[in-house]
PDB file of N, CA and C in Angstrom:
ATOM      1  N   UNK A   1       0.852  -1.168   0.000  1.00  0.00           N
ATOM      2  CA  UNK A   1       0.000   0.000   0.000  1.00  0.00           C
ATOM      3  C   UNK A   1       0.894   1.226   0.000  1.00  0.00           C
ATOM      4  N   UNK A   2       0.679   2.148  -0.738  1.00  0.00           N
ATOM      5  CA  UNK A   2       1.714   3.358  -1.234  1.00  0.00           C
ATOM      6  C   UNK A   2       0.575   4.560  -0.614  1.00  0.00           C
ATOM      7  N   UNK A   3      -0.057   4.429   0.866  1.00  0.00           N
ATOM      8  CA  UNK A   3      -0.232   5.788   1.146  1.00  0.00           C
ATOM      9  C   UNK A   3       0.297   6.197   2.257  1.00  0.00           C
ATOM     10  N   UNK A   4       0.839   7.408   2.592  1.00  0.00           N
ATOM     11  CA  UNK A   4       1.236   7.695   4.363  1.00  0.00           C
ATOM     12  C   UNK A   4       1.020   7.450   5.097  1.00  0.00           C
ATOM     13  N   UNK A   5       1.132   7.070   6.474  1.00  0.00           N
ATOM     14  CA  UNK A   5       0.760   6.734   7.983  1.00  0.00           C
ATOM     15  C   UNK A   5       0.104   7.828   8.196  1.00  0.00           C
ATOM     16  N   UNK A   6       0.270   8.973   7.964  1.00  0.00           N
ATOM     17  CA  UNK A   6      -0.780  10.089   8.149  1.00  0.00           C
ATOM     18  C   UNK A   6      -2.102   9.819   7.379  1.00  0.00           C
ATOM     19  N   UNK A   7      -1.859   9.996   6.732  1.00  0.00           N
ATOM     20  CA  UNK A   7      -3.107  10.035   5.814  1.00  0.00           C
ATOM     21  C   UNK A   7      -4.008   8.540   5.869  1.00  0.00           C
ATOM     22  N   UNK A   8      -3.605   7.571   6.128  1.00  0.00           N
ATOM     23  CA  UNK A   8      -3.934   6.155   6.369  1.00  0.00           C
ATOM     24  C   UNK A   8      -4.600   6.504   7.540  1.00  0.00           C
ATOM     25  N   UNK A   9      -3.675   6.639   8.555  1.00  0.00           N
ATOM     26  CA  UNK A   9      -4.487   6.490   9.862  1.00  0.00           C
ATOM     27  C   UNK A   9      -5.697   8.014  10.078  1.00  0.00           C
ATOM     28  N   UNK A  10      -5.822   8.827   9.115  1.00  0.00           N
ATOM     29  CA  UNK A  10      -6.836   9.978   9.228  1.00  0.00           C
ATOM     30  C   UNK A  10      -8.301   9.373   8.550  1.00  0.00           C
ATOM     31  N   UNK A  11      -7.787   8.331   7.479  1.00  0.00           N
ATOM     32  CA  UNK A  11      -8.721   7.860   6.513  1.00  0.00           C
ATOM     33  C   UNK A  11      -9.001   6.744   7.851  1.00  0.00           C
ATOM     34  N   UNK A  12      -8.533   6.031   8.367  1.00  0.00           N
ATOM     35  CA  UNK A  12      -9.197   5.140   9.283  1.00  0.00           C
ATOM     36  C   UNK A  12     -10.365   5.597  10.302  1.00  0.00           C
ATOM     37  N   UNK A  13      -9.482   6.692  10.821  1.00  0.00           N
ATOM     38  CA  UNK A  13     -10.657   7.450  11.740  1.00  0.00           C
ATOM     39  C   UNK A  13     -11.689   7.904  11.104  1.00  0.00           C
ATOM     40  N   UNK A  14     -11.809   8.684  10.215  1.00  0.00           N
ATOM     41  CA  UNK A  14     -12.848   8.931   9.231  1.00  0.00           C
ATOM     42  C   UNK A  14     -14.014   8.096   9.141  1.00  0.00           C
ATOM     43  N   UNK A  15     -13.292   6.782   8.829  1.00  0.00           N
ATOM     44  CA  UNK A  15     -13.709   5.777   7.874  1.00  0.00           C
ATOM     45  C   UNK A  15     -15.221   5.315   9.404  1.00  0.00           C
ATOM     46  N   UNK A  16     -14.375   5.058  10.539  1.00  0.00           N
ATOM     47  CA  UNK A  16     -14.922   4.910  12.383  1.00  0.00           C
ATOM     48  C   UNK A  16     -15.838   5.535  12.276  1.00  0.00           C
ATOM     49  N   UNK A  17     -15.455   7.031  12.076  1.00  0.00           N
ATOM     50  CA  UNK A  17     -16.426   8.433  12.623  1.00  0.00           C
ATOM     51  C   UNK A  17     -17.999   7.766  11.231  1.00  0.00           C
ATOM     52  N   UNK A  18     -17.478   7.688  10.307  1.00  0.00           N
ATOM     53  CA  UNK A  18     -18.760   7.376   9.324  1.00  0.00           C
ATOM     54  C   UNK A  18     -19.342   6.130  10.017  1.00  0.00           C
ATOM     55  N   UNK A  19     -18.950   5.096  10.316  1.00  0.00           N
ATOM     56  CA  UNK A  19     -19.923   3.740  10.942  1.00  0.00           C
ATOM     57  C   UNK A  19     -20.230   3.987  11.646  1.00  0.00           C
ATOM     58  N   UNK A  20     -19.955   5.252  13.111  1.00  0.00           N
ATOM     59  CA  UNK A  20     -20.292   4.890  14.188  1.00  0.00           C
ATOM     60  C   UNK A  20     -21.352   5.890  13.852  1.00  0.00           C
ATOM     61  N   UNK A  21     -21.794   6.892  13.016  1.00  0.00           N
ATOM     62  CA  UNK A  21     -22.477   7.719  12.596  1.00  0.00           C
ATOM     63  C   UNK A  21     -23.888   7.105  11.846  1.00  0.00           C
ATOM     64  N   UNK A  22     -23.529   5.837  11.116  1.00  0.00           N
ATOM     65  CA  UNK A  22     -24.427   5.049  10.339  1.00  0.00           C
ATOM     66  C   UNK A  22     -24.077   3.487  10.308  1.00  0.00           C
ATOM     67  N   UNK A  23     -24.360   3.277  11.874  1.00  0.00           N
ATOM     68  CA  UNK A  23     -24.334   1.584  12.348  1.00  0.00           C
ATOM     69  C   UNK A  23     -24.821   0.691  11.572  1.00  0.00           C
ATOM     70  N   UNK A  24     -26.331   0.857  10.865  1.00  0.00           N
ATOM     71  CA  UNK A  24     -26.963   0.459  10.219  1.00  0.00           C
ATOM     72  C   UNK A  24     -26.675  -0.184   8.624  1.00  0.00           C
ATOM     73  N   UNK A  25     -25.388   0.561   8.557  1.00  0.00           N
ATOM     74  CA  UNK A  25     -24.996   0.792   6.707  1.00  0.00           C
ATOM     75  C   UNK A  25     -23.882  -0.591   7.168  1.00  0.00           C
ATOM     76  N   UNK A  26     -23.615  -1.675   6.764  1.00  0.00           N
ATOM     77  CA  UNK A  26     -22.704  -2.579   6.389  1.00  0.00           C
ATOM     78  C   UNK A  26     -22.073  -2.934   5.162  1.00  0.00           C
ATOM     79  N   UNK A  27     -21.388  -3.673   4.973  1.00  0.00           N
ATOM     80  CA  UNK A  27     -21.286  -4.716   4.101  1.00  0.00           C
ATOM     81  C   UNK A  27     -22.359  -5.681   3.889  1.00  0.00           C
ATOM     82  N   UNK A  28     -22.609  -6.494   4.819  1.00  0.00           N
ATOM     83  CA  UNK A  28     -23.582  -7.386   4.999  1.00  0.00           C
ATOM     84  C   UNK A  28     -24.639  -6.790   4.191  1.00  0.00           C
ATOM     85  N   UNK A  29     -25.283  -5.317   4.284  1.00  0.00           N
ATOM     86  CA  UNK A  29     -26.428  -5.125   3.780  1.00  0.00           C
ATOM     87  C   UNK A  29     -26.160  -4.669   2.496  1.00  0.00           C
ATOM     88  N   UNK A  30     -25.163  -4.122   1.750  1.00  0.00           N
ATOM     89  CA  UNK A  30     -24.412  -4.310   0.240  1.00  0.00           C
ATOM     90  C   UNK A  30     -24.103  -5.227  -0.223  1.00  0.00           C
ATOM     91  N   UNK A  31     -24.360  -6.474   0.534  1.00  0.00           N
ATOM     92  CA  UNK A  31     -24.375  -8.163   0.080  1.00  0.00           C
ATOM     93  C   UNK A  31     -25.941  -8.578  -0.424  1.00  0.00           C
ATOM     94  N   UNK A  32     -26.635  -8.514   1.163  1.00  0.00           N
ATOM     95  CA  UNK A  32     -27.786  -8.693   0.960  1.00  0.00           C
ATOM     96  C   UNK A  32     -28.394  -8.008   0.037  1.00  0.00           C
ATOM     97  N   UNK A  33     -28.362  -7.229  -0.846  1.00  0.00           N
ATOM     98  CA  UNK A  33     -29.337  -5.985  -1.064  1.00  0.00           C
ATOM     99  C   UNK A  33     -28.895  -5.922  -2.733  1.00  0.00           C
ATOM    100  N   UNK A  34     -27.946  -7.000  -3.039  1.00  0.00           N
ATOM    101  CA  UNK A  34     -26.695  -6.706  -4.442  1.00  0.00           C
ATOM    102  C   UNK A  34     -26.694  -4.967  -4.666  1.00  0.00           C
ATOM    103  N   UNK A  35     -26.511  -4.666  -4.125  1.00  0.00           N
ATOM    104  CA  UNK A  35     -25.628  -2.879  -4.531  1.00  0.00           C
ATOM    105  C   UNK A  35     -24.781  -2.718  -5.321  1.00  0.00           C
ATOM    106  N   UNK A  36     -24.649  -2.479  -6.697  1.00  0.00           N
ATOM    107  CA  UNK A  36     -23.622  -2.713  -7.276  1.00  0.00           C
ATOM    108  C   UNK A  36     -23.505  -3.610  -7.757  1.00  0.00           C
ATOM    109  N   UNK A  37     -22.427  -3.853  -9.006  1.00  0.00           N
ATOM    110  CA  UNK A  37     -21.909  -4.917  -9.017  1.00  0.00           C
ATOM    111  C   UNK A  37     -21.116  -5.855  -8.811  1.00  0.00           C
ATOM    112  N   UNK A  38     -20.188  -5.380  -7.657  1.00  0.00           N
ATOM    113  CA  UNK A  38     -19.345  -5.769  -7.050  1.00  0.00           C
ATOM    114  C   UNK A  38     -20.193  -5.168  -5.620  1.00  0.00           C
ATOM    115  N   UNK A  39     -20.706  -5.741  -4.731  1.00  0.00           N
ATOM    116  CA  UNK A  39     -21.179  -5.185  -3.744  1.00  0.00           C
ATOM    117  C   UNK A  39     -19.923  -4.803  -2.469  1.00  0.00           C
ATOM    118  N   UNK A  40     -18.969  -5.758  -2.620  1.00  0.00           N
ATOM    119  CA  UNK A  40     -17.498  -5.334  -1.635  1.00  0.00           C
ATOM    120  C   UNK A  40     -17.190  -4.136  -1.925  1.00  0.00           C
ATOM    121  N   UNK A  41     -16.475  -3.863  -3.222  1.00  0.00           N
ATOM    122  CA  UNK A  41     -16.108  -2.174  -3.717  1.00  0.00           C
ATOM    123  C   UNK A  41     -17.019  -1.575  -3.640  1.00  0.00           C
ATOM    124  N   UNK A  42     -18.275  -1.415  -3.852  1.00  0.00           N
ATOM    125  CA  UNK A  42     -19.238  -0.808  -3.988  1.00  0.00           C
ATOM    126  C   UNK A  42     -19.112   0.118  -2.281  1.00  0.00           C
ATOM    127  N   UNK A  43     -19.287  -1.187  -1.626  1.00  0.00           N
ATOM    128  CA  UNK A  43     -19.156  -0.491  -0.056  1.00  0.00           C
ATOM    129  C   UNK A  43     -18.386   0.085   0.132  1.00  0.00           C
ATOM    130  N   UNK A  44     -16.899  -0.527  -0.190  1.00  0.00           N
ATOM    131  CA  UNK A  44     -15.209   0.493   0.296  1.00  0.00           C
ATOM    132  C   UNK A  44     -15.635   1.463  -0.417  1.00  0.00           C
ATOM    133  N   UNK A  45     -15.931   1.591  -1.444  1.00  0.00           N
ATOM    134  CA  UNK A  45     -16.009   3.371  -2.132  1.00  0.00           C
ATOM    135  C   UNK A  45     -16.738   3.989  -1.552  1.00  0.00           C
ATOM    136  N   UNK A  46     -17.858   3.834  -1.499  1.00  0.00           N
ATOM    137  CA  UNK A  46     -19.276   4.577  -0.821  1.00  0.00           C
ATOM    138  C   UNK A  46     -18.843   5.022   0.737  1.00  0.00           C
ATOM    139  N   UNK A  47     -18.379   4.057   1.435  1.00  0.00           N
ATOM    140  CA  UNK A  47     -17.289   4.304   2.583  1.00  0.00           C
ATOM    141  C   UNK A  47     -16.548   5.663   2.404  1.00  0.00           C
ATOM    142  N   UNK A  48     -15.020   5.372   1.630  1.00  0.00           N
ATOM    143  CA  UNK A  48     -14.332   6.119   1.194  1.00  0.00           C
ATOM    144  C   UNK A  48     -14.746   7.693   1.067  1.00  0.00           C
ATOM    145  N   UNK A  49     -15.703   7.720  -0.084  1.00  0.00           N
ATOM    146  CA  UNK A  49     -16.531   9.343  -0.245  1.00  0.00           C
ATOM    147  C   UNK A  49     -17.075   9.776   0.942  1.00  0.00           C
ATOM    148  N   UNK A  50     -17.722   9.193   1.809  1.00  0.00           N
ATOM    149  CA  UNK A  50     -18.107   9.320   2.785  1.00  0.00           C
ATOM    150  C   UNK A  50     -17.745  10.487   3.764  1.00  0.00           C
ATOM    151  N   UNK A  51     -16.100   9.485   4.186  1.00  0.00           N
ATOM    152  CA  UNK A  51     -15.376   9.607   5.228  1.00  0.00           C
ATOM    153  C   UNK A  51     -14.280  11.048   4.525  1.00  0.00           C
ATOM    154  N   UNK A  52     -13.875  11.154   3.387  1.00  0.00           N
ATOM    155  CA  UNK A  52     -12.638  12.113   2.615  1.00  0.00           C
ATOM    156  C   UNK A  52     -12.835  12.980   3.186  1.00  0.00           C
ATOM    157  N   UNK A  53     -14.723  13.616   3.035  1.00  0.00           N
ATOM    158  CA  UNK A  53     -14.855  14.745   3.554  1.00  0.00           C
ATOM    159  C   UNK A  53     -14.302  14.800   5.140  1.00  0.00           C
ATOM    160  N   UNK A  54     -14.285  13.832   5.664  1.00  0.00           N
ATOM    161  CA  UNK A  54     -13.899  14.352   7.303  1.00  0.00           C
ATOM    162  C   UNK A  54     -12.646  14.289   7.341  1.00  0.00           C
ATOM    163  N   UNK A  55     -11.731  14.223   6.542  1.00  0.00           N
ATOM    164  CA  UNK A  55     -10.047  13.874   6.440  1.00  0.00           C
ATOM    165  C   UNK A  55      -9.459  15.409   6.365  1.00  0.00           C
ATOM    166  N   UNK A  56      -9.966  15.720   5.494  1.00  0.00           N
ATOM    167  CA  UNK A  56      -9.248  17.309   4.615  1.00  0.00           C
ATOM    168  C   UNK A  56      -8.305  16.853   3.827  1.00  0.00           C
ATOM    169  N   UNK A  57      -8.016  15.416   3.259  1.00  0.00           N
ATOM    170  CA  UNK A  57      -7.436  15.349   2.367  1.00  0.00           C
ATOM    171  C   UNK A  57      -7.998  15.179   1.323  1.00  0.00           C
ATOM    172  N   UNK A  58      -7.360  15.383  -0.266  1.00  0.00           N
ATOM    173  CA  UNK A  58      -7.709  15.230  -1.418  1.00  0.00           C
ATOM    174  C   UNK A  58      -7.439  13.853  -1.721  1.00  0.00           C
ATOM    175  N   UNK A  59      -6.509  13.474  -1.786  1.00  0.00           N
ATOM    176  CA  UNK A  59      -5.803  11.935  -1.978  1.00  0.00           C
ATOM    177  C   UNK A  59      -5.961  11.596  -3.307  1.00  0.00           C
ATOM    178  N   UNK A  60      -5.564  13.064  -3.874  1.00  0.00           N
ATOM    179  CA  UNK A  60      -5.697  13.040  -5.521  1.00  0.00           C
ATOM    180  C   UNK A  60      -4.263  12.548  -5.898  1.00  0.00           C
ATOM    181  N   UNK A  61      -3.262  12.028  -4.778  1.00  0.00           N
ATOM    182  CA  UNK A  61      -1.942  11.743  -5.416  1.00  0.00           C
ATOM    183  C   UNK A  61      -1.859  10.184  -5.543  1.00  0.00           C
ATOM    184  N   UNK A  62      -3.101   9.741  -5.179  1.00  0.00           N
ATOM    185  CA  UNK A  62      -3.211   8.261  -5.029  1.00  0.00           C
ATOM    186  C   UNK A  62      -3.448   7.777  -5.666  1.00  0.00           C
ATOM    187  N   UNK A  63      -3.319   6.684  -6.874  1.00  0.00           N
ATOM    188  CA  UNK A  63      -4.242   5.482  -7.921  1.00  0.00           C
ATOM    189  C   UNK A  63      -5.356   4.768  -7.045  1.00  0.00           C
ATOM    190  N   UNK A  64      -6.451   4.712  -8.018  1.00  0.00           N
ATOM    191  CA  UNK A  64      -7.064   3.901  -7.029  1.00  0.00           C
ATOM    192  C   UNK A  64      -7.188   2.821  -6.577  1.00  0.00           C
ATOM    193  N   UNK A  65      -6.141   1.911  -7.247  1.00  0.00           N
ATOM    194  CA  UNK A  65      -5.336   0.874  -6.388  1.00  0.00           C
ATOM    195  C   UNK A  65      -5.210   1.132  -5.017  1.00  0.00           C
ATOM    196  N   UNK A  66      -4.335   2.020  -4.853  1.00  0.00           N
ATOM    197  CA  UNK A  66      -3.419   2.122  -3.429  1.00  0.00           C
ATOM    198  C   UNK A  66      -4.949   2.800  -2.325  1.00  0.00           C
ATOM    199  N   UNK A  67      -5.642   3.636  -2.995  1.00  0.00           N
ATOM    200  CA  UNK A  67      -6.998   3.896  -2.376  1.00  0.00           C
ATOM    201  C   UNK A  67      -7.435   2.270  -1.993  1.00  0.00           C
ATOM    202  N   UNK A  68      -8.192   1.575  -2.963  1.00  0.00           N
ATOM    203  CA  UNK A  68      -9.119   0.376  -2.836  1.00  0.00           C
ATOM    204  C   UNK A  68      -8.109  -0.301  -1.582  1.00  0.00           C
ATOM    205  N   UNK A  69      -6.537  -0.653  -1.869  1.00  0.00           N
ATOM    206  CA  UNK A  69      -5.807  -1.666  -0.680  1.00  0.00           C
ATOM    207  C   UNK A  69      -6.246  -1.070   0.742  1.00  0.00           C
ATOM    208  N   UNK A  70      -6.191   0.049   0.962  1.00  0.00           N
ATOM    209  CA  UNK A  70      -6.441   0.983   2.275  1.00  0.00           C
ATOM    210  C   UNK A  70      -7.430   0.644   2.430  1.00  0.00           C
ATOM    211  N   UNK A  71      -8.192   0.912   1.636  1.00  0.00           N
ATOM    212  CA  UNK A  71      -9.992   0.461   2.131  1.00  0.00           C
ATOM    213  C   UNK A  71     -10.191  -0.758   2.676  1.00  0.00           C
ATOM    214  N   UNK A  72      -9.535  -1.629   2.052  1.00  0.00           N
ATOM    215  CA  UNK A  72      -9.820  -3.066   2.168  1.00  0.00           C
ATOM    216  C   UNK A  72      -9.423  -3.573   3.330  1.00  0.00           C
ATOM    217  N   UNK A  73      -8.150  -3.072   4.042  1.00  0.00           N
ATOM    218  CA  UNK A  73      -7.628  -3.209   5.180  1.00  0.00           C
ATOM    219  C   UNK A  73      -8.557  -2.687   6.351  1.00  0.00           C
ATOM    220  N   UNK A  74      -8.966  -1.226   5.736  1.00  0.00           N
ATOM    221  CA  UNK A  74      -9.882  -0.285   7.150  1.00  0.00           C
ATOM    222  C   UNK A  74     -11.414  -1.083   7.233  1.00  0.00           C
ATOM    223  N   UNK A  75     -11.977  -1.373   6.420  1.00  0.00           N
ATOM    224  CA  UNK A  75     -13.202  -2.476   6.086  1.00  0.00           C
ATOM    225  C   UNK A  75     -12.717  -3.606   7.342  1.00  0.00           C
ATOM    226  N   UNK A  76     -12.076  -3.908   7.109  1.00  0.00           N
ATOM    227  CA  UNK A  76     -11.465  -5.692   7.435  1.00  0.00           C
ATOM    228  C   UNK A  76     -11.424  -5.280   8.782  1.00  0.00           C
ATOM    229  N   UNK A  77     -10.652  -4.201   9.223  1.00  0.00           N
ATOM    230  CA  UNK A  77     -10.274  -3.609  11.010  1.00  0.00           C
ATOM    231  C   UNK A  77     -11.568  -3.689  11.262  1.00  0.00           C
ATOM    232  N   UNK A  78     -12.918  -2.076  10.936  1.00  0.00           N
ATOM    233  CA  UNK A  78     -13.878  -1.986  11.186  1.00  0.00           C
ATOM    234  C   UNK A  78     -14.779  -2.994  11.624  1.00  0.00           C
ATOM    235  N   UNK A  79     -14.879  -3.411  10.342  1.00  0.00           N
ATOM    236  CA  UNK A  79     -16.101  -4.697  10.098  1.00  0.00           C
ATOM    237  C   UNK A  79     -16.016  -5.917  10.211  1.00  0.00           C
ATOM    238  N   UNK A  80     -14.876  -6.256  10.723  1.00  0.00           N
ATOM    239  CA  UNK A  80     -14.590  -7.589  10.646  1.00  0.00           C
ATOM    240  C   UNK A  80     -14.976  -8.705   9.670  1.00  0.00           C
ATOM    241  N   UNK A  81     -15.182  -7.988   8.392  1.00  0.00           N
ATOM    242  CA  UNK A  81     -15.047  -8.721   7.102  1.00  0.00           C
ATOM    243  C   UNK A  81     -14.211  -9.287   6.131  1.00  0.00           C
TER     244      UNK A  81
END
């Protein structure tokens, strides 16, 4: 994963501050519900947009590779998915 410890661990908290804000919103229910077509990404992104705004970062220096790996990790901490 090619993003900073800063910026990683701001996107984590973020990522917290959005679930603990909307308990209700899972994975599980972007499974159940097919959201998308990939309902996993579907969630890390929807996540992602979410949470940026509470970061103050742009993270326009990122591919969205190195975005999606971060997600996938902060998902996995969070949600235990």
């Amino acid at each position: 994963m090619k993003m900073t410890v800063v910026h990683f661990e701001a996107l984590r908290s973020a990522c917290a501050d959005v679930k603990d804000a909307n308990p209700h919103i899972t994975p599980e229910v972007y499974t159940s519900n097919s959201i998308g077509n990939d309902p996993a990404v579907r969630f890390r992104w929807d996540l992602f947009y979410a949470s940026r705004k509470r970061t103050g970062f742009t993270f326009s220096e990122y591919l969205d590779s190195h975005i999606d790996t971060a997600m996938r990790r902060i998902v996995g901490e969070l949600y235990r998915w």
